[in-house]
PDB file of N, CA and C in Angstrom:
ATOM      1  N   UNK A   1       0.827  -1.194   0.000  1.00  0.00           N
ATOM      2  CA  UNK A   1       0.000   0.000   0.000  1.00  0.00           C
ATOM      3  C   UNK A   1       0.869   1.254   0.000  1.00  0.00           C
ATOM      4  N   UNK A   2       1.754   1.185   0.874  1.00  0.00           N
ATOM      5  CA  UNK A   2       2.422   2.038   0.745  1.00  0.00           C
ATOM      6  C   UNK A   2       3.786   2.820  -0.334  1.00  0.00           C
ATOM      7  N   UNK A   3       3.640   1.692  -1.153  1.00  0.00           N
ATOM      8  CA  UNK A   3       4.831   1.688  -2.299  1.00  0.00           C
ATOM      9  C   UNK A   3       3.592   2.148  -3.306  1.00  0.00           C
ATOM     10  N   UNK A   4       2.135   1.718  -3.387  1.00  0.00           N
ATOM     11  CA  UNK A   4       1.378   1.847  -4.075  1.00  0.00           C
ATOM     12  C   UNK A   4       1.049   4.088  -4.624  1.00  0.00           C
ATOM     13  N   UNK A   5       1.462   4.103  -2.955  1.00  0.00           N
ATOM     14  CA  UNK A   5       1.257   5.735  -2.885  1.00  0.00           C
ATOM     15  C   UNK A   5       2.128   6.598  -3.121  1.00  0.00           C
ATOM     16  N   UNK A   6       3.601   5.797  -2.699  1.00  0.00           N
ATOM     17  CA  UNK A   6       4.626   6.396  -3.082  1.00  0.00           C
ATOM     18  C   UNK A   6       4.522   6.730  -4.938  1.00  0.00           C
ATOM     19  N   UNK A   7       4.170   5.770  -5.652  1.00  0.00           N
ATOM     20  CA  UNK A   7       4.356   5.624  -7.175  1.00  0.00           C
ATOM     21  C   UNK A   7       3.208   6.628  -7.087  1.00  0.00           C
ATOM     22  N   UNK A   8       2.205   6.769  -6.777  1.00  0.00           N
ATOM     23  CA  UNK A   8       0.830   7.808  -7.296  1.00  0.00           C
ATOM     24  C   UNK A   8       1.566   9.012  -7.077  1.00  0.00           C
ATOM     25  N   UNK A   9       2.044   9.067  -6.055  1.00  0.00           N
ATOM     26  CA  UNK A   9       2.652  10.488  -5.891  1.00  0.00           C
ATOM     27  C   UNK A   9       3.368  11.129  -6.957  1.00  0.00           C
ATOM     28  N   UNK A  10       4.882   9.839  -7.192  1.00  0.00           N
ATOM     29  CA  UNK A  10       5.561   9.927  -8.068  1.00  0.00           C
ATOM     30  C   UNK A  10       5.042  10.622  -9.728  1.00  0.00           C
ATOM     31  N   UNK A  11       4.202   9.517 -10.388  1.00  0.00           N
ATOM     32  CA  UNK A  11       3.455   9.837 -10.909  1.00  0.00           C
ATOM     33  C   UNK A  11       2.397  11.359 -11.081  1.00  0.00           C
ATOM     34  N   UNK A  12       2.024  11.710 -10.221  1.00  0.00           N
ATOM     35  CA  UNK A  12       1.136  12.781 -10.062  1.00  0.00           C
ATOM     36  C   UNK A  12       2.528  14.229 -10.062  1.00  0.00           C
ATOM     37  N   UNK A  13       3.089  13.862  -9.708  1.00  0.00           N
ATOM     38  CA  UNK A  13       4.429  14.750  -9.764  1.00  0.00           C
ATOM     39  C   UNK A  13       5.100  15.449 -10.655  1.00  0.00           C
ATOM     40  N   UNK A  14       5.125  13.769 -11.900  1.00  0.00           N
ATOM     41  CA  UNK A  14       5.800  13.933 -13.283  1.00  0.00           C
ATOM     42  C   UNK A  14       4.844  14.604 -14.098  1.00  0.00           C
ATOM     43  N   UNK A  15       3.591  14.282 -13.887  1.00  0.00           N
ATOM     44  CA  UNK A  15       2.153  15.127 -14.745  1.00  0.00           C
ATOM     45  C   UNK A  15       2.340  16.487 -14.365  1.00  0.00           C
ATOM     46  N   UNK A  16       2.988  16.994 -12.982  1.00  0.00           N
ATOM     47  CA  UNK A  16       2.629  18.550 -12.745  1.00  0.00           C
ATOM     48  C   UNK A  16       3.748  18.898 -13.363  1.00  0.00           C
ATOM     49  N   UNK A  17       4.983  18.476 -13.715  1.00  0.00           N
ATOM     50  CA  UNK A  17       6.321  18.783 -14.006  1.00  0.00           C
ATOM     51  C   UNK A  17       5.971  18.973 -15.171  1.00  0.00           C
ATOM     52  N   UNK A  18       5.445  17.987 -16.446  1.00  0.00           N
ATOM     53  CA  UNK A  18       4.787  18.334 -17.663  1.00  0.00           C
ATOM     54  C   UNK A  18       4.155  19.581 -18.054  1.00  0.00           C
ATOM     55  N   UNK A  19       3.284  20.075 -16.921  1.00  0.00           N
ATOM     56  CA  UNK A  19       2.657  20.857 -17.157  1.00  0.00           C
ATOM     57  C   UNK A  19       3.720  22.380 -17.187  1.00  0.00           C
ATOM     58  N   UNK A  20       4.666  22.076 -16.874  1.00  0.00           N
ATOM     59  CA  UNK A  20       5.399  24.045 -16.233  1.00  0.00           C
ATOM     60  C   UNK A  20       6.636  23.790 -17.497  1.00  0.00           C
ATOM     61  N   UNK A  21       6.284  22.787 -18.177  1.00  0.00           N
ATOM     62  CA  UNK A  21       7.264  22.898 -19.329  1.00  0.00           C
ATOM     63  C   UNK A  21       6.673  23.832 -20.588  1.00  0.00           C
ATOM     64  N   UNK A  22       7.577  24.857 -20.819  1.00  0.00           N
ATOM     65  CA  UNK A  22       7.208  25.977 -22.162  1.00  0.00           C
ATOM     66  C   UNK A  22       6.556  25.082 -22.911  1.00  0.00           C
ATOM     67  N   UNK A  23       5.435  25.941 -23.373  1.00  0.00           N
ATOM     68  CA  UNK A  23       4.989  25.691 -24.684  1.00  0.00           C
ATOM     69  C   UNK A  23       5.487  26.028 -26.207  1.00  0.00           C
ATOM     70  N   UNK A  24       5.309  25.153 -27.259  1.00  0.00           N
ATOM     71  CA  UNK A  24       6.508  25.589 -28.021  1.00  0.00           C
ATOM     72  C   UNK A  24       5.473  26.636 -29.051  1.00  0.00           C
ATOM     73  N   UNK A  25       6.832  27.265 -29.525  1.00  0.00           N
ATOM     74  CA  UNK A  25       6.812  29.048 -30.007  1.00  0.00           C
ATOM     75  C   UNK A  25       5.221  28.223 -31.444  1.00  0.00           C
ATOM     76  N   UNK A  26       4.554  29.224 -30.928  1.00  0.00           N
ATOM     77  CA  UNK A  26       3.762  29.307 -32.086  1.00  0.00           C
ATOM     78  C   UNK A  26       3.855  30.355 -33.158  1.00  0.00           C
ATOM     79  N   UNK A  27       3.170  30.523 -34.391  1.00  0.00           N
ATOM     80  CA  UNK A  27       3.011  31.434 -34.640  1.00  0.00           C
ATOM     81  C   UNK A  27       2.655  33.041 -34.508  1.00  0.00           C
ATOM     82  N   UNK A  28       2.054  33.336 -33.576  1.00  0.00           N
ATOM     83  CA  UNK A  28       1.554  34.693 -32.949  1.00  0.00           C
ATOM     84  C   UNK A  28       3.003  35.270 -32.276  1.00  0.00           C
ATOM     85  N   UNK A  29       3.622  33.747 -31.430  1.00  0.00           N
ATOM     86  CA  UNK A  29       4.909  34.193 -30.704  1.00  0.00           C
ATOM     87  C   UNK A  29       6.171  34.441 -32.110  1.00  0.00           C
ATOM     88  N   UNK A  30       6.079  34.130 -33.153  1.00  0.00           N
ATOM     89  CA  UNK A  30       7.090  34.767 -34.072  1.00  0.00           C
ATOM     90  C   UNK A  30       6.561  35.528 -34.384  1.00  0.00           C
ATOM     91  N   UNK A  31       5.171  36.077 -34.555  1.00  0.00           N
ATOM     92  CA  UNK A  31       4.881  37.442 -35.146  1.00  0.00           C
ATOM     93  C   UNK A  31       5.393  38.340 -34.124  1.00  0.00           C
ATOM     94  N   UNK A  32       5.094  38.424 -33.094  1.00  0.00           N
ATOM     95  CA  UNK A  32       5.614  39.172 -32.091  1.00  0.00           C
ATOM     96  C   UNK A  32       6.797  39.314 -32.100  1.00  0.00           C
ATOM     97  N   UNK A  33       8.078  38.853 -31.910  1.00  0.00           N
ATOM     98  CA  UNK A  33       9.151  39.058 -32.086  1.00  0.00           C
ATOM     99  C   UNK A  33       9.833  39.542 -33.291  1.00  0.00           C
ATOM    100  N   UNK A  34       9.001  39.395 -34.649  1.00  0.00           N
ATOM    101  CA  UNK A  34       9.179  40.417 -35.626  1.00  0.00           C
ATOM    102  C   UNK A  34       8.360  41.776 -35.978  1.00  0.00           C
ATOM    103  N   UNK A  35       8.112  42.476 -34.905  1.00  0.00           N
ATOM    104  CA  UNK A  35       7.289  43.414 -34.341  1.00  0.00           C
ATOM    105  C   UNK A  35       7.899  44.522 -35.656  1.00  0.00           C
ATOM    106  N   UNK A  36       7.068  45.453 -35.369  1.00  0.00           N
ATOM    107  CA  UNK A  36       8.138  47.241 -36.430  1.00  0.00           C
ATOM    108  C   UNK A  36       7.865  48.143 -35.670  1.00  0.00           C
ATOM    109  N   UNK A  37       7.402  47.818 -34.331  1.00  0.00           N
ATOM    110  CA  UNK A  37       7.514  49.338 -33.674  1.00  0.00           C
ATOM    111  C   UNK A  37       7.197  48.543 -32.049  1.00  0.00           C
ATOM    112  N   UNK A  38       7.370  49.561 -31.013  1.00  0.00           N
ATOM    113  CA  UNK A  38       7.091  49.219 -29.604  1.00  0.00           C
ATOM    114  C   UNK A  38       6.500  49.969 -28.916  1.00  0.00           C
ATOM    115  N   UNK A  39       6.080  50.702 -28.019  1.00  0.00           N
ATOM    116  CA  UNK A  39       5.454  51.591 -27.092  1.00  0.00           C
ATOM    117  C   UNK A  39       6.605  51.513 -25.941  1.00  0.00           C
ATOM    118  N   UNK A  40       6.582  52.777 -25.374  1.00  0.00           N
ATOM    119  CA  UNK A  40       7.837  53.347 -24.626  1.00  0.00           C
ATOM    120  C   UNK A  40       7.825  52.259 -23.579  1.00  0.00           C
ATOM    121  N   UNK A  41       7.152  51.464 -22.546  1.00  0.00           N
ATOM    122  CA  UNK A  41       7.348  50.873 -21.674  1.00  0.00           C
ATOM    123  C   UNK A  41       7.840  49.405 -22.369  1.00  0.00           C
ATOM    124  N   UNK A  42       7.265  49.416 -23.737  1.00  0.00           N
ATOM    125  CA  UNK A  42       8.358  47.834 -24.564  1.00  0.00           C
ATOM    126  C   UNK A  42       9.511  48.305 -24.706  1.00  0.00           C
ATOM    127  N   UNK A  43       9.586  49.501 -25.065  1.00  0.00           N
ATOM    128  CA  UNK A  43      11.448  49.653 -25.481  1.00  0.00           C
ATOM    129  C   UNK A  43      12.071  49.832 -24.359  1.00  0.00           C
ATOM    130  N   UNK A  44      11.559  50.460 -23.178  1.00  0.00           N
ATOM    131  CA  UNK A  44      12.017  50.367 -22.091  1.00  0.00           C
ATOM    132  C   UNK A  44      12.445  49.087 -21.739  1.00  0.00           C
ATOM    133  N   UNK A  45      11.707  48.186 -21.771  1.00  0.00           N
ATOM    134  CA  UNK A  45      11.992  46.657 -20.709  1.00  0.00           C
ATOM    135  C   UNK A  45      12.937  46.074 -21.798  1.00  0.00           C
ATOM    136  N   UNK A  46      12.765  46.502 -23.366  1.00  0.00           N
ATOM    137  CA  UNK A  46      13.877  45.473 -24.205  1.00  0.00           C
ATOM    138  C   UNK A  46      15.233  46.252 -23.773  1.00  0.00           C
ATOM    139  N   UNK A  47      15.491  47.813 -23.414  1.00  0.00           N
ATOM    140  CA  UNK A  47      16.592  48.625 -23.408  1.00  0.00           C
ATOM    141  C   UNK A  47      17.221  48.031 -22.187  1.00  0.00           C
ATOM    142  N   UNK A  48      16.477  47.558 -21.071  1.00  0.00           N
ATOM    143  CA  UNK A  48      16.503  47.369 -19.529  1.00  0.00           C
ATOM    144  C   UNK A  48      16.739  48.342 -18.959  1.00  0.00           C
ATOM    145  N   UNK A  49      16.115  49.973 -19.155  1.00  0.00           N
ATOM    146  CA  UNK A  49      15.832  50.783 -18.478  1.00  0.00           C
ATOM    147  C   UNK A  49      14.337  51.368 -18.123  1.00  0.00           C
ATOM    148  N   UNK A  50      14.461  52.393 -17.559  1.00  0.00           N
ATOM    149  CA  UNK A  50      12.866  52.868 -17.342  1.00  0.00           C
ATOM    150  C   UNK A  50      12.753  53.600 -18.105  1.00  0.00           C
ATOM    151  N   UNK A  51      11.079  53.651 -17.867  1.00  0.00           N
ATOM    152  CA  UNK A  51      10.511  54.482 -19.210  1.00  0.00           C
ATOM    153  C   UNK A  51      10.915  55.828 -19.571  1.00  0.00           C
ATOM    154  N   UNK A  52      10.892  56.778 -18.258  1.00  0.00           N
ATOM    155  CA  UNK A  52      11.107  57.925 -18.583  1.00  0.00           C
ATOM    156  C   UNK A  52      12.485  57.754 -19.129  1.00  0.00           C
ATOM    157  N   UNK A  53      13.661  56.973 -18.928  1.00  0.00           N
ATOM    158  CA  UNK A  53      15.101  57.263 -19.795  1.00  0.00           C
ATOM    159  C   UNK A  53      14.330  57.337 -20.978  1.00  0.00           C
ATOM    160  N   UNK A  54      13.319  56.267 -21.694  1.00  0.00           N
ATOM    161  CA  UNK A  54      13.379  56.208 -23.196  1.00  0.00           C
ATOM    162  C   UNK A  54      13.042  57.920 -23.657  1.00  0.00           C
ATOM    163  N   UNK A  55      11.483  57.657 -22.660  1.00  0.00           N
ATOM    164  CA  UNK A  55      11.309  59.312 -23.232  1.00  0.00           C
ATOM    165  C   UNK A  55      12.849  60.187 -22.880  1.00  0.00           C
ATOM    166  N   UNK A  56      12.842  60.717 -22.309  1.00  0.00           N
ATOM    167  CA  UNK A  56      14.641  61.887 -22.505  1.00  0.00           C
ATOM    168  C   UNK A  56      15.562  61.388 -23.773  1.00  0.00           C
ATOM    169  N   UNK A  57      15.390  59.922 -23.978  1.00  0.00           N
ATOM    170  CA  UNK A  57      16.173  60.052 -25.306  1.00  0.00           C
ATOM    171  C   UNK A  57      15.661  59.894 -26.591  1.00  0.00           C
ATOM    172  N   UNK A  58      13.875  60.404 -26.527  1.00  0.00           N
ATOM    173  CA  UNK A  58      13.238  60.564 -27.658  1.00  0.00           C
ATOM    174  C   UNK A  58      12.996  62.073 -27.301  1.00  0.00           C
ATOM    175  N   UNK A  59      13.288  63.085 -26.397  1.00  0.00           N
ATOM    176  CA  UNK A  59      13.785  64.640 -26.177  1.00  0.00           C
ATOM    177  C   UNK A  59      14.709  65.206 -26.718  1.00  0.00           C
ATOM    178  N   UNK A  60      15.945  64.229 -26.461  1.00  0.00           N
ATOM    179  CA  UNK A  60      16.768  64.938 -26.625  1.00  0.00           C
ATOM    180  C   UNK A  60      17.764  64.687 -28.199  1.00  0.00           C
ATOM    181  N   UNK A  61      17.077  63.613 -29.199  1.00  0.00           N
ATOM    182  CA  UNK A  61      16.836  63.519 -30.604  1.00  0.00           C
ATOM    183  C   UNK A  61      18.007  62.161 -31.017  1.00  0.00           C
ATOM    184  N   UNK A  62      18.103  61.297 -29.479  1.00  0.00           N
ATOM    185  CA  UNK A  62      19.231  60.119 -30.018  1.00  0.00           C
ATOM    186  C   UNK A  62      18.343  59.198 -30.006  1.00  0.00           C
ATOM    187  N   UNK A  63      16.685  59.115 -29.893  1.00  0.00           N
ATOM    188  CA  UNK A  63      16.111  58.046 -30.389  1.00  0.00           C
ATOM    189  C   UNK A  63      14.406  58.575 -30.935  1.00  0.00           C
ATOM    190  N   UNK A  64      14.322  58.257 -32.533  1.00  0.00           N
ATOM    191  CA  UNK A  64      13.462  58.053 -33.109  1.00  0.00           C
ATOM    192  C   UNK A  64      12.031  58.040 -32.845  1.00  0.00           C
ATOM    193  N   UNK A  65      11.452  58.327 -32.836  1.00  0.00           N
ATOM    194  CA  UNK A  65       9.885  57.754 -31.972  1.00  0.00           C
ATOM    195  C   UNK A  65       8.675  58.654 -33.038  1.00  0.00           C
ATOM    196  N   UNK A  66       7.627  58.060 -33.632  1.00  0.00           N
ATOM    197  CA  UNK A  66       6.003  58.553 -33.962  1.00  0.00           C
ATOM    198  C   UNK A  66       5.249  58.158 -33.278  1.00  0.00           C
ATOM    199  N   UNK A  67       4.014  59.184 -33.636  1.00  0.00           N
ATOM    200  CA  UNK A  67       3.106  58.888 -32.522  1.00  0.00           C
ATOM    201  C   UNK A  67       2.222  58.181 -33.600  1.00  0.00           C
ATOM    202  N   UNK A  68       1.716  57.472 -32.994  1.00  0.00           N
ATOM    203  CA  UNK A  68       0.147  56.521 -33.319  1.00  0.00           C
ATOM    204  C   UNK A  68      -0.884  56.887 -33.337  1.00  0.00           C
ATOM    205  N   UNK A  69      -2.148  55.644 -33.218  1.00  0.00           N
ATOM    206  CA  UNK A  69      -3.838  56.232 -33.019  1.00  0.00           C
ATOM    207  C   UNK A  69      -3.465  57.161 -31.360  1.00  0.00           C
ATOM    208  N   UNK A  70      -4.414  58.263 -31.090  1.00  0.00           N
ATOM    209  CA  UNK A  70      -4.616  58.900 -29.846  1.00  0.00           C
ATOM    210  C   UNK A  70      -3.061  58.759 -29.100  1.00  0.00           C
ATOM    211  N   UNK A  71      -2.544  59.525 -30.067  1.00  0.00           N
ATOM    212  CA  UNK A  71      -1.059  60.136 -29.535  1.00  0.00           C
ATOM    213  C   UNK A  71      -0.360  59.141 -28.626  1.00  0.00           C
ATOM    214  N   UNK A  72      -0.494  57.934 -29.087  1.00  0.00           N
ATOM    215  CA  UNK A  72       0.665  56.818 -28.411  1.00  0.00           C
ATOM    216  C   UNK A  72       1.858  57.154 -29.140  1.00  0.00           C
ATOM    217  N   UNK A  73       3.131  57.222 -28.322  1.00  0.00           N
ATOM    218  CA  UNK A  73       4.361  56.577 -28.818  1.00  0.00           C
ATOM    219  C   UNK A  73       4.763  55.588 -29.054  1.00  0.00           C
ATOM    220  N   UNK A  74       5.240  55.635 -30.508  1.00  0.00           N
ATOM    221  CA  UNK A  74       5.763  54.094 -30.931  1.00  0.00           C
ATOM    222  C   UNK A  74       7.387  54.418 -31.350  1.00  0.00           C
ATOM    223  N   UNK A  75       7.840  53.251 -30.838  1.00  0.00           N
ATOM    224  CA  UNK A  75       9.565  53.506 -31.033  1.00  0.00           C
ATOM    225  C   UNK A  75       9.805  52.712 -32.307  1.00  0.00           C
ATOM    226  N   UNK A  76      10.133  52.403 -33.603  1.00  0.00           N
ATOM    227  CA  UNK A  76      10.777  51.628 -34.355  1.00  0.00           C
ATOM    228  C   UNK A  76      11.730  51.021 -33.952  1.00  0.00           C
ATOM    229  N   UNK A  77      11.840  49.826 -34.350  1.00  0.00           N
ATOM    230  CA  UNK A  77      12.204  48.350 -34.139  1.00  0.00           C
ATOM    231  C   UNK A  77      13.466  49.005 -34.762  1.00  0.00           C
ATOM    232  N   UNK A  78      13.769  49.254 -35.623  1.00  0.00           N
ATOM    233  CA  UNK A  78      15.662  49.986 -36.834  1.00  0.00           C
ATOM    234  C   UNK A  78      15.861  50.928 -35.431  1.00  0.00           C
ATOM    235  N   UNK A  79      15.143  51.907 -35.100  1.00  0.00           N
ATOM    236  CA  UNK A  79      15.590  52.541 -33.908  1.00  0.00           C
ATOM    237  C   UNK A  79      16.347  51.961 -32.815  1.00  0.00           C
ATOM    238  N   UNK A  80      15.766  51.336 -32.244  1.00  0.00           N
ATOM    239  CA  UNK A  80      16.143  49.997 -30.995  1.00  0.00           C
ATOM    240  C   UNK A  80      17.549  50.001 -31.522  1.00  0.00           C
ATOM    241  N   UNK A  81      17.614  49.028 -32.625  1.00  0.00           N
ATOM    242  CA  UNK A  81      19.097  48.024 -33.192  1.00  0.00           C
ATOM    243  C   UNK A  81      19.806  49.441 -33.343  1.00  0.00           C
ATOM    244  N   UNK A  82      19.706  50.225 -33.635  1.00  0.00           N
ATOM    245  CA  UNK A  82      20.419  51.667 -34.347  1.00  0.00           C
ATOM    246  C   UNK A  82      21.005  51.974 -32.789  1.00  0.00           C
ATOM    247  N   UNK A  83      20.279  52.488 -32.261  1.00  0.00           N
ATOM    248  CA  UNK A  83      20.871  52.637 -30.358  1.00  0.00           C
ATOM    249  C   UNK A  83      21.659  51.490 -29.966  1.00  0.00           C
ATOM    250  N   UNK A  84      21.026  50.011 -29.907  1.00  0.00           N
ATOM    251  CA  UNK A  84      22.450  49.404 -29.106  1.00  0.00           C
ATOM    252  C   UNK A  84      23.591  49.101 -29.810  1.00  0.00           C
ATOM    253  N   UNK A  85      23.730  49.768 -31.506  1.00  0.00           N
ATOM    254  CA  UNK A  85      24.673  49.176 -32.123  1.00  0.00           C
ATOM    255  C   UNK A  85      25.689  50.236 -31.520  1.00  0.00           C
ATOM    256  N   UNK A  86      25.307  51.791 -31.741  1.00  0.00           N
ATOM    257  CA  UNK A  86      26.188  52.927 -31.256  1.00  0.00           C
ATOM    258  C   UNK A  86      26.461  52.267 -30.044  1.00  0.00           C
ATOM    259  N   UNK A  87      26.026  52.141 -29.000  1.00  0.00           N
ATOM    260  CA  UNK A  87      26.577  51.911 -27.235  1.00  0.00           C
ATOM    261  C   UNK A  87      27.227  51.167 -27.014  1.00  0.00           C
TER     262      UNK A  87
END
């Protein structure tokens, strides 16, 4: 009985372990990563700074940025690569 519970356990274990394994990249997840523009808190987290740095360096004219529908900022994706190639 008790070897019986040990294995259920076991078992019940390897099923939860299954479960926390990535799912593999679908399509939507490669569209996403070939994105053409970001919003200041995406370029922020891809830059690994905070937002307001991005804005000051869409102020002060070393990074690119249009605005969108209802005056969103969007950063271009050539922008991004253009900044970490200079740094």
């Amino acid at each position: 009985m008790r070897a019986e519970m040990a294995l259920l356990r076991i078992l019940l274990s390897l099923e939860y372990m299954e479960t926390l394994r990535p799912l593999p990249q679908t399509e939507s997840d490669e569209r996403e990563q070939e994105r053409l523009s970001y919003s200041i808190h995406e370029a922020a987290a891809l830059l690994g700074v905070d937002y307001f740095s991005v804005y000051r360096l869409i102020q002060r004219g070393k990074l690119r940025a249009c605005r969108a529908l209802r005056g969103k900022l969007l950063v271009p994706r050539s922008e991004l690569l253009r900044l970490l190639k200079t740094t």
